[in-house]
N, C-alpha and C. Protein backbone atom coordinates (compact mmCIF):
# COMPACT_ATOMS: atom_id res chain seq x y z
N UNK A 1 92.82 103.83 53.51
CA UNK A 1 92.04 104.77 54.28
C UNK A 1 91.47 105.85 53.36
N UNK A 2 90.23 106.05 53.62
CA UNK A 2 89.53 106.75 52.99
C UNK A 2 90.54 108.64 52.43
N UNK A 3 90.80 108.90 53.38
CA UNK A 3 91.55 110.61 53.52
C UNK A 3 93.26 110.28 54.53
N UNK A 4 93.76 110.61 53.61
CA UNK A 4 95.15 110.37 53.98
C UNK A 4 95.43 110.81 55.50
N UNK A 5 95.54 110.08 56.27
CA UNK A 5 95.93 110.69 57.81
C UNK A 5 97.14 111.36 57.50
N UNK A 6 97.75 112.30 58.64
CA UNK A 6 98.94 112.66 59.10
C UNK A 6 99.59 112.45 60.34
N UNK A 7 100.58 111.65 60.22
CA UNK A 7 101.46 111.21 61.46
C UNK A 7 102.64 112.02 61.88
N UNK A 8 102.41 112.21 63.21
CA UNK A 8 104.02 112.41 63.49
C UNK A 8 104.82 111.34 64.37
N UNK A 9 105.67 111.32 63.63
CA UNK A 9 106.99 110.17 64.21
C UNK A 9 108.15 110.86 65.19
N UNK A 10 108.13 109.93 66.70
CA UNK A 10 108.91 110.57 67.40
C UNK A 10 110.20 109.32 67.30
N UNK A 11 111.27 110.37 66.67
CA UNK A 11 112.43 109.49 67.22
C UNK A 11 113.50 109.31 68.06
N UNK A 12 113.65 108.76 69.41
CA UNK A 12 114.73 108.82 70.18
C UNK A 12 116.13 107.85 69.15
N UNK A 13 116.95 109.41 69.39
CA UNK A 13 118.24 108.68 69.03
C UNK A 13 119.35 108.33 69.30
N UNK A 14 119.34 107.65 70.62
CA UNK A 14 120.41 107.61 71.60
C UNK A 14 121.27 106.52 71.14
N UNK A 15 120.61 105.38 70.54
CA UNK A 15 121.13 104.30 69.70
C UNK A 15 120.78 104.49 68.33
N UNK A 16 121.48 105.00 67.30
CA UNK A 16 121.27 105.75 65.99
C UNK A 16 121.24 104.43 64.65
N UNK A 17 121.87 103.68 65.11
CA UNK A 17 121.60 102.63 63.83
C UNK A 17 120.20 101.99 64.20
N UNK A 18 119.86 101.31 65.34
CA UNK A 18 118.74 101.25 66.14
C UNK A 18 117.48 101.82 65.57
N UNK A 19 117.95 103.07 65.87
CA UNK A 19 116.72 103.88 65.23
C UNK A 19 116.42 104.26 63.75
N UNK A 20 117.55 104.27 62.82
CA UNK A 20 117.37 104.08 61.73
C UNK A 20 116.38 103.02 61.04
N UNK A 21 116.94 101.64 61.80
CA UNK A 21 116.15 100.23 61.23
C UNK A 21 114.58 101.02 61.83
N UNK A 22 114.63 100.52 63.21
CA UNK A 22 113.01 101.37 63.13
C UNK A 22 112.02 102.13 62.58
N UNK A 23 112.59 103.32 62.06
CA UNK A 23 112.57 104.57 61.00
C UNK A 23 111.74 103.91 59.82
N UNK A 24 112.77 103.22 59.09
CA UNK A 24 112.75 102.40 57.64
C UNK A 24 111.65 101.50 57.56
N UNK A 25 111.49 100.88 59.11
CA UNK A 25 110.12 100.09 58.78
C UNK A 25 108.87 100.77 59.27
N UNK A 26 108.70 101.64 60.12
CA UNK A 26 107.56 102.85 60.03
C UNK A 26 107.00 103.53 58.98
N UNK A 27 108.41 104.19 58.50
CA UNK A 27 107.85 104.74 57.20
C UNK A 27 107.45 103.92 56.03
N UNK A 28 108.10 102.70 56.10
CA UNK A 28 107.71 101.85 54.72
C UNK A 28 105.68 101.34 54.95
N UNK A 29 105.47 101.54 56.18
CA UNK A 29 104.54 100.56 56.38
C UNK A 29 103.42 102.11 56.02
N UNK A 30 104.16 103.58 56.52
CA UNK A 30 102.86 104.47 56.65
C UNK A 30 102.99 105.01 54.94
N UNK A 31 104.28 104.76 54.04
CA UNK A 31 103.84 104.91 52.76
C UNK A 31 103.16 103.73 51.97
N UNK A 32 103.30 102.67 52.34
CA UNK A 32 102.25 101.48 52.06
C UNK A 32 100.59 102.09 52.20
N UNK A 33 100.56 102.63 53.38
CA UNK A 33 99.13 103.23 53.53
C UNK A 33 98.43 104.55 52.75
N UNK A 34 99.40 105.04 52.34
CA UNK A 34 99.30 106.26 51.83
C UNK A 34 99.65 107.51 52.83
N UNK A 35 99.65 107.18 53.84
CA UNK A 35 99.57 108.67 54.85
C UNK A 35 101.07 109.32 55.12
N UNK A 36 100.74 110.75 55.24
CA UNK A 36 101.31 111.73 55.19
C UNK A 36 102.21 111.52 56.66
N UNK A 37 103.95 111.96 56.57
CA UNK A 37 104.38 112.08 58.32
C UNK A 37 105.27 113.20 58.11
N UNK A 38 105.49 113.46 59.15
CA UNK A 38 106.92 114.48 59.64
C UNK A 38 107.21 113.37 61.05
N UNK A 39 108.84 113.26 60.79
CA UNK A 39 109.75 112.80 61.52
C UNK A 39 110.63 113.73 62.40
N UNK A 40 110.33 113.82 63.61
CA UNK A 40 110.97 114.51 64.62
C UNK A 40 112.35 113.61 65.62
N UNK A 41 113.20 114.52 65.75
CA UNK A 41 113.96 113.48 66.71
C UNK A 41 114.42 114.07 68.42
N UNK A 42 114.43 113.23 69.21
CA UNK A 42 114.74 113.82 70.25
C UNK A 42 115.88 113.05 71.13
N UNK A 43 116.47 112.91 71.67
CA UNK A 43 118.04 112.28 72.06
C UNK A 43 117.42 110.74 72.77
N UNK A 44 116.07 110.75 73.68
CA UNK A 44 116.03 109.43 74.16
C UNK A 44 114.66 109.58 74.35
N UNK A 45 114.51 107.79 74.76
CA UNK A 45 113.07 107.46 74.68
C UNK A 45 111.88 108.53 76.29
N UNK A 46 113.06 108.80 77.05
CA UNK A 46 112.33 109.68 78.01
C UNK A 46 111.78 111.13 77.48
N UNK A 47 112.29 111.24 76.54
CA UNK A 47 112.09 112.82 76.01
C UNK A 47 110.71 112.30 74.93
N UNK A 48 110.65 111.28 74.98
CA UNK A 48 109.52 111.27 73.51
C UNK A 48 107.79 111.60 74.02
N UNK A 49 107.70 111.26 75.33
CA UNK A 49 106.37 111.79 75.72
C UNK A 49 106.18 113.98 75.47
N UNK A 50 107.12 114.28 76.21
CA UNK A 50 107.09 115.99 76.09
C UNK A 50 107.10 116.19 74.78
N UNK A 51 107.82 115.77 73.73
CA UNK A 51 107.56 116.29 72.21
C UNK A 51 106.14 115.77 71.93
N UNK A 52 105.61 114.71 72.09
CA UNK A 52 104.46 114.20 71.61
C UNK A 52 103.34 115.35 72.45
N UNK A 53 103.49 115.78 73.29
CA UNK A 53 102.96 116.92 74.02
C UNK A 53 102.57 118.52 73.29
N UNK A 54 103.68 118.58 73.20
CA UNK A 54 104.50 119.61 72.56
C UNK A 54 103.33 119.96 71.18
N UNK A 55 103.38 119.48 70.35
CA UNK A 55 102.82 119.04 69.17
C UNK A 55 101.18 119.37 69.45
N UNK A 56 100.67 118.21 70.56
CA UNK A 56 99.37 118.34 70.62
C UNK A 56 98.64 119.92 71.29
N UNK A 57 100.17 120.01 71.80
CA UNK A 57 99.50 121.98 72.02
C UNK A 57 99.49 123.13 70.98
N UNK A 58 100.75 122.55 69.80
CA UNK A 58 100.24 123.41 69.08
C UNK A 58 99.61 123.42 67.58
N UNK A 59 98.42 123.82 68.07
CA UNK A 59 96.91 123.46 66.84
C UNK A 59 96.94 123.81 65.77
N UNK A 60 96.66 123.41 64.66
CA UNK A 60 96.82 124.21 63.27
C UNK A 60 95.59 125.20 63.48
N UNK A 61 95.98 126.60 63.38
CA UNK A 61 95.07 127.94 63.75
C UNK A 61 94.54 127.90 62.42
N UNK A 62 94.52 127.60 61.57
CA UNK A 62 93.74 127.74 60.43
C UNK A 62 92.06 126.84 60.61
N UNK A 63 92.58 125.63 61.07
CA UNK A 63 91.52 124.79 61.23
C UNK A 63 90.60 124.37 62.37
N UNK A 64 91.67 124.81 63.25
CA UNK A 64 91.25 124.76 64.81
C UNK A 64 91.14 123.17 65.12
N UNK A 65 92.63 122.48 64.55
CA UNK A 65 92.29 120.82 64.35
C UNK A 65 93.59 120.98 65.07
N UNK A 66 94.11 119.43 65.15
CA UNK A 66 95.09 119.32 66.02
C UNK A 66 96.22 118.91 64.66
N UNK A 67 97.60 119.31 64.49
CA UNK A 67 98.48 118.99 63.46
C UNK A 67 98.26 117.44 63.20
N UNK A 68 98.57 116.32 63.94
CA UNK A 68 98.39 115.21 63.50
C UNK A 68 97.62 114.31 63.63
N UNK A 69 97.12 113.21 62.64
CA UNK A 69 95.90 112.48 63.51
C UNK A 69 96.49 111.38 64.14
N UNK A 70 98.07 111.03 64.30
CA UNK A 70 98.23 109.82 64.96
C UNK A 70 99.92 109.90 65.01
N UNK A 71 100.59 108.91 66.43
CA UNK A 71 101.66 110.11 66.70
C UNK A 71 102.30 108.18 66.47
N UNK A 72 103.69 108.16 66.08
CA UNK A 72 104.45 106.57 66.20
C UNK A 72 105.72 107.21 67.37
N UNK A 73 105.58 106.22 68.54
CA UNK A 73 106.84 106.80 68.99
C UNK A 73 107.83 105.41 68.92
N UNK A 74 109.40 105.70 67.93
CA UNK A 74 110.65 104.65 67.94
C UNK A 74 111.80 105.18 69.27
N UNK A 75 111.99 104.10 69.45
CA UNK A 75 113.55 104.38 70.14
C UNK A 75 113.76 102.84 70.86
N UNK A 76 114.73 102.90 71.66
CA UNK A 76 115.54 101.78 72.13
C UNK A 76 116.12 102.10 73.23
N UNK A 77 115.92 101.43 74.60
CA UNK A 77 116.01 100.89 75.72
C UNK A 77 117.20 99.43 76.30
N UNK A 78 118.00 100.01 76.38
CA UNK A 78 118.88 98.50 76.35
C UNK A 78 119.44 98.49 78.08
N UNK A 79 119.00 97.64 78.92
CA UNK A 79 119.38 97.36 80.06
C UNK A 79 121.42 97.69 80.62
N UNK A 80 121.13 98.60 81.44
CA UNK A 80 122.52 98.70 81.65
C UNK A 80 122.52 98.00 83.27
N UNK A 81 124.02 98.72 83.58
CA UNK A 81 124.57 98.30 84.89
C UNK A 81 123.60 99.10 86.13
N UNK A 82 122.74 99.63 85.56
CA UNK A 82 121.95 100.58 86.82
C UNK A 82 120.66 100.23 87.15
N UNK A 83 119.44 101.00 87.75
CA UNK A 83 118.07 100.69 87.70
C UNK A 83 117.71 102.18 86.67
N UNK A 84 118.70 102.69 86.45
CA UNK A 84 118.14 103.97 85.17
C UNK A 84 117.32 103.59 83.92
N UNK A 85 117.53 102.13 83.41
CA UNK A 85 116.92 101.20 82.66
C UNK A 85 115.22 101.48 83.08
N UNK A 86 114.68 101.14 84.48
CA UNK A 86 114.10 100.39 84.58
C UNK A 86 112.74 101.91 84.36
N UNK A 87 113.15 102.94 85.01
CA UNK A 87 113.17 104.63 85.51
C UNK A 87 112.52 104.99 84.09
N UNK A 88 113.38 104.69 82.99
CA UNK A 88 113.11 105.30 81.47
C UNK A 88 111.80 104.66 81.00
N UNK A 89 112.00 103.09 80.91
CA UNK A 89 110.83 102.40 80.56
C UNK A 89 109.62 102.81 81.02
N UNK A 90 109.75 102.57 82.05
CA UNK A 90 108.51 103.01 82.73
C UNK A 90 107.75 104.28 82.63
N UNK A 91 108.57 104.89 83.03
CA UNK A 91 107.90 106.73 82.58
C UNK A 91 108.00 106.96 81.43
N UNK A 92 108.63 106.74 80.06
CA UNK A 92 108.48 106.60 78.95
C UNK A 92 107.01 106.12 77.84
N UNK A 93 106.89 105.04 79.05
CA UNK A 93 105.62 104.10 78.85
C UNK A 93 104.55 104.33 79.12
N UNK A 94 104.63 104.63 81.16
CA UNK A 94 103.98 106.00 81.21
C UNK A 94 103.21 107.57 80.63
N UNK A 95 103.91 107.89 80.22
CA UNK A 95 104.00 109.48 79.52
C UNK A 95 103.00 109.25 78.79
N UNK A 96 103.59 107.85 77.61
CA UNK A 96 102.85 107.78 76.46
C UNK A 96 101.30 107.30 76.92
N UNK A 97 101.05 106.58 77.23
CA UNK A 97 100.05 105.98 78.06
C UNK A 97 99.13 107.74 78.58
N UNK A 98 99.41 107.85 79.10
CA UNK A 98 98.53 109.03 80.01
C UNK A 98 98.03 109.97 78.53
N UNK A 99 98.93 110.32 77.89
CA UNK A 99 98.87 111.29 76.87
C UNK A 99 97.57 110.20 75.80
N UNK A 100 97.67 109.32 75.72
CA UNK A 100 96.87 108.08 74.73
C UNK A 100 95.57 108.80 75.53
N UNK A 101 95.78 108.77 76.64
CA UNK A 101 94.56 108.06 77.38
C UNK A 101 93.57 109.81 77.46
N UNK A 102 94.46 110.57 77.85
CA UNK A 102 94.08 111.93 77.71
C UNK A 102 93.70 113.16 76.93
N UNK A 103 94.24 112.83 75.71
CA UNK A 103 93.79 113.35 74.44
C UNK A 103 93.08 112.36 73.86
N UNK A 104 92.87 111.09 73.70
CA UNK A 104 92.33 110.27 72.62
C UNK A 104 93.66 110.00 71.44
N UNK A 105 94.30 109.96 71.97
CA UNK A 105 95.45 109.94 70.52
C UNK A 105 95.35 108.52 70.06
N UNK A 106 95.92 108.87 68.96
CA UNK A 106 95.91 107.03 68.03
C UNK A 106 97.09 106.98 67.97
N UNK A 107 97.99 106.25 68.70
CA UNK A 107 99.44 106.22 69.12
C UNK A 107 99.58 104.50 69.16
N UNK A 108 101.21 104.38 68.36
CA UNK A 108 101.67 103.46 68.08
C UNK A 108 103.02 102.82 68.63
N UNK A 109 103.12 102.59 69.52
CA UNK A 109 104.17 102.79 70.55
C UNK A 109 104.72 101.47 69.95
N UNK A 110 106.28 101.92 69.53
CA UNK A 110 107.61 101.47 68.92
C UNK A 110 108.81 101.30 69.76
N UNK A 111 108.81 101.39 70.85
CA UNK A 111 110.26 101.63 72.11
C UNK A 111 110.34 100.12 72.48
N UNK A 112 111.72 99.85 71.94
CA UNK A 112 112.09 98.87 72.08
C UNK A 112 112.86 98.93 73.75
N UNK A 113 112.65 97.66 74.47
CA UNK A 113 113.29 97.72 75.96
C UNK A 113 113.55 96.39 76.21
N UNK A 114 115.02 96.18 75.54
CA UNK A 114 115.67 95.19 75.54
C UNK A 114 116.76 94.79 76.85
N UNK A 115 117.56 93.61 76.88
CA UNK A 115 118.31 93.54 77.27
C UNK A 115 120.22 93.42 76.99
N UNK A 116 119.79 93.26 75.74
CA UNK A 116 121.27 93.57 75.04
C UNK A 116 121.06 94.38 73.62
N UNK A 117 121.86 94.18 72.79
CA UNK A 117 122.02 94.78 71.32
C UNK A 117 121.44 94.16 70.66
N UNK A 118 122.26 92.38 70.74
CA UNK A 118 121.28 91.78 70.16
C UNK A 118 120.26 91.72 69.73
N UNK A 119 119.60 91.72 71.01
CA UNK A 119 117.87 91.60 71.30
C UNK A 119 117.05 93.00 70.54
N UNK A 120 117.81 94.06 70.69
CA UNK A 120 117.28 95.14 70.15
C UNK A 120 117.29 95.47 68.19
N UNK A 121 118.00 94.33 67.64
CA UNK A 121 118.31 94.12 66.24
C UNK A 121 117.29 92.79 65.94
N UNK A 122 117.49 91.84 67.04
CA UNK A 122 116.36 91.11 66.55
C UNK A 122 114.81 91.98 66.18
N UNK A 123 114.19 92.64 66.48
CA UNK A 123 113.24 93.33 66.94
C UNK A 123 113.00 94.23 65.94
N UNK A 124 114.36 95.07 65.47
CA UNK A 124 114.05 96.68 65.00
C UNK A 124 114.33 95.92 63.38
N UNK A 125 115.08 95.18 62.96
CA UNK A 125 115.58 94.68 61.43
C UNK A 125 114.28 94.81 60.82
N UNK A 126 114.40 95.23 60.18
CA UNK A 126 113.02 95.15 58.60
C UNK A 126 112.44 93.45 58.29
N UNK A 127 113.85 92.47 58.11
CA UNK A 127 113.46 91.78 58.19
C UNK A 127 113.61 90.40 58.93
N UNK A 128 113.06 91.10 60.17
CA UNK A 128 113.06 89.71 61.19
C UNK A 128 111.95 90.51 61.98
N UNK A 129 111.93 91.32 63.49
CA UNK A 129 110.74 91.63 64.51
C UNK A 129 110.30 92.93 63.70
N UNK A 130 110.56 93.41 62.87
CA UNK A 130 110.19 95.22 62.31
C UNK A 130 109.24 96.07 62.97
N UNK A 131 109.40 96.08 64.46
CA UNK A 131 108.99 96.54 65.33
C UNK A 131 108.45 98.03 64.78
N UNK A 132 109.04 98.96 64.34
CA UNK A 132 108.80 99.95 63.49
C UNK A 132 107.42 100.14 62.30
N UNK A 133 107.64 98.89 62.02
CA UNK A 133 106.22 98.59 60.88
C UNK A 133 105.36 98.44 61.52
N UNK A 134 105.44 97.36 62.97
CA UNK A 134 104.70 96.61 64.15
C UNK A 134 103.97 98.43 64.40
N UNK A 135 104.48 99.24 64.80
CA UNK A 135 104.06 100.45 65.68
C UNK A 135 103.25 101.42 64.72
N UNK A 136 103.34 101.80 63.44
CA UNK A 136 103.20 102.40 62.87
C UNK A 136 101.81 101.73 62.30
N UNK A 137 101.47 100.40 62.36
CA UNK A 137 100.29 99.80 62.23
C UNK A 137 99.15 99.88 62.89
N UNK A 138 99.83 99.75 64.30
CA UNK A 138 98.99 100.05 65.31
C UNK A 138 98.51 101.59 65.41
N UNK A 139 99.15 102.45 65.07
CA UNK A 139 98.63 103.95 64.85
C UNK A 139 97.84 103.89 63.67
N UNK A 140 98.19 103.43 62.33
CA UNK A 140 96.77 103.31 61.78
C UNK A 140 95.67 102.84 62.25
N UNK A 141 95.88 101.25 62.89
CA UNK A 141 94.69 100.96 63.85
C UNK A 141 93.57 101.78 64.64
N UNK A 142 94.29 102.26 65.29
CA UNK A 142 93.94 102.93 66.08
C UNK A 142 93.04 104.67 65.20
N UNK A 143 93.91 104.84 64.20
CA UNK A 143 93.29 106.20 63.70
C UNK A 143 91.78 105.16 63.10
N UNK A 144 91.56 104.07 62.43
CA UNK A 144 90.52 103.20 61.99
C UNK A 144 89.18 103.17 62.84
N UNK A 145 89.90 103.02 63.99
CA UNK A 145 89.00 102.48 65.60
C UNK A 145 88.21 104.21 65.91
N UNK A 146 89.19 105.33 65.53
CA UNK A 146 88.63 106.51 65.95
C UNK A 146 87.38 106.56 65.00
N UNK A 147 88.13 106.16 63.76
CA UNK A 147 87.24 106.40 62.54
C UNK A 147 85.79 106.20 62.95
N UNK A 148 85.37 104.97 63.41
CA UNK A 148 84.33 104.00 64.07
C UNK A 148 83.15 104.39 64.66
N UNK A 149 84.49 105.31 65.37
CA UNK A 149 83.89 105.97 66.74
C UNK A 149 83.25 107.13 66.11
N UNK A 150 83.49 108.04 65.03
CA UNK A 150 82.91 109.26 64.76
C UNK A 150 84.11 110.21 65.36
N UNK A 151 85.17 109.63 66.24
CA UNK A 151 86.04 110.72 66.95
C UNK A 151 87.17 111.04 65.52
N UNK A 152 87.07 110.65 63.98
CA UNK A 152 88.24 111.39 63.77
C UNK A 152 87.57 112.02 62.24
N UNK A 153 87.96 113.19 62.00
CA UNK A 153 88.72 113.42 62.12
C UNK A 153 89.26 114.49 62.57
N UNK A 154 89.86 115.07 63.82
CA UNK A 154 89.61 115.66 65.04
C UNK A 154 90.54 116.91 65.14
């Protein structure tokens, strides 16, 4: 990319090894690119829309730009004994979604919403699903697609 973007990475860490693997392949993929991040963490994947919020309200006053040009949100979703599973995903997914859709963000959505542990290691490992690399791509994508558009750099 022409001018180094800046990302911010939201991490839910309710499952901490989970999110580590995630982590490792985000960042490997956004220093592959060259671009700049700050890594934030917040306890679960429901909390990751309000920080991603959070952020977009407050503007770098120097430039009158917004702090980042593209946001990765990681975390992990693993089906329990309840419908609280179903509650998180959704409004999680939600959140992010509305916020994409409402600012223009170039967002790379990483939330894994599995049904066991397993399933959530198949997915997050570096090397097998590297869901993390998977998300953090798609936010470059997406900052590319703005590029296109004339909307970045914003």
């Amino acid at each position: 990319m022409a001018d180094s973007p800046h990302i911010m990475i939201v991490e839910a860490r309710f499952y901490p090894p989970i999110a580590d693997e995630l982590m490792r392949g985000a960042t490997a993929a956004l220093d592959k690119a060259r671009a700049t991040y700050e890594k934030f963490t917040v306890p679960g994947a429901f909390e990751i829309p309000a920080a991603i919020r959070y952020a977009i309200r407050s503007m770098d006053f120097f430039s009158a730009r917004r702090r980042f040009d593209g946001y990765v949100a990681l975390g992990c979703v693993i089906r329990g004994e309840t419908s609280h599973y179903d509650h998180i995903c959704q409004e999680s997914a939600r959140g992010l979604q509305e916020l994409a859709l409402a600012y223009s963000l170039a967002l790379g959505y990483g939330i894994l919403t599995v049904e066991n542990e397993e399933q959530a290691w198949e997915r997050a490992k570096v090397a097998r699903g590297n869901k993390g690399r998977v998300a953090a791509e798609a936010c470059l994508a997406m900052i590319d697609l703005k590029r296109r558009f004339r909307m970045y750099p914003r």
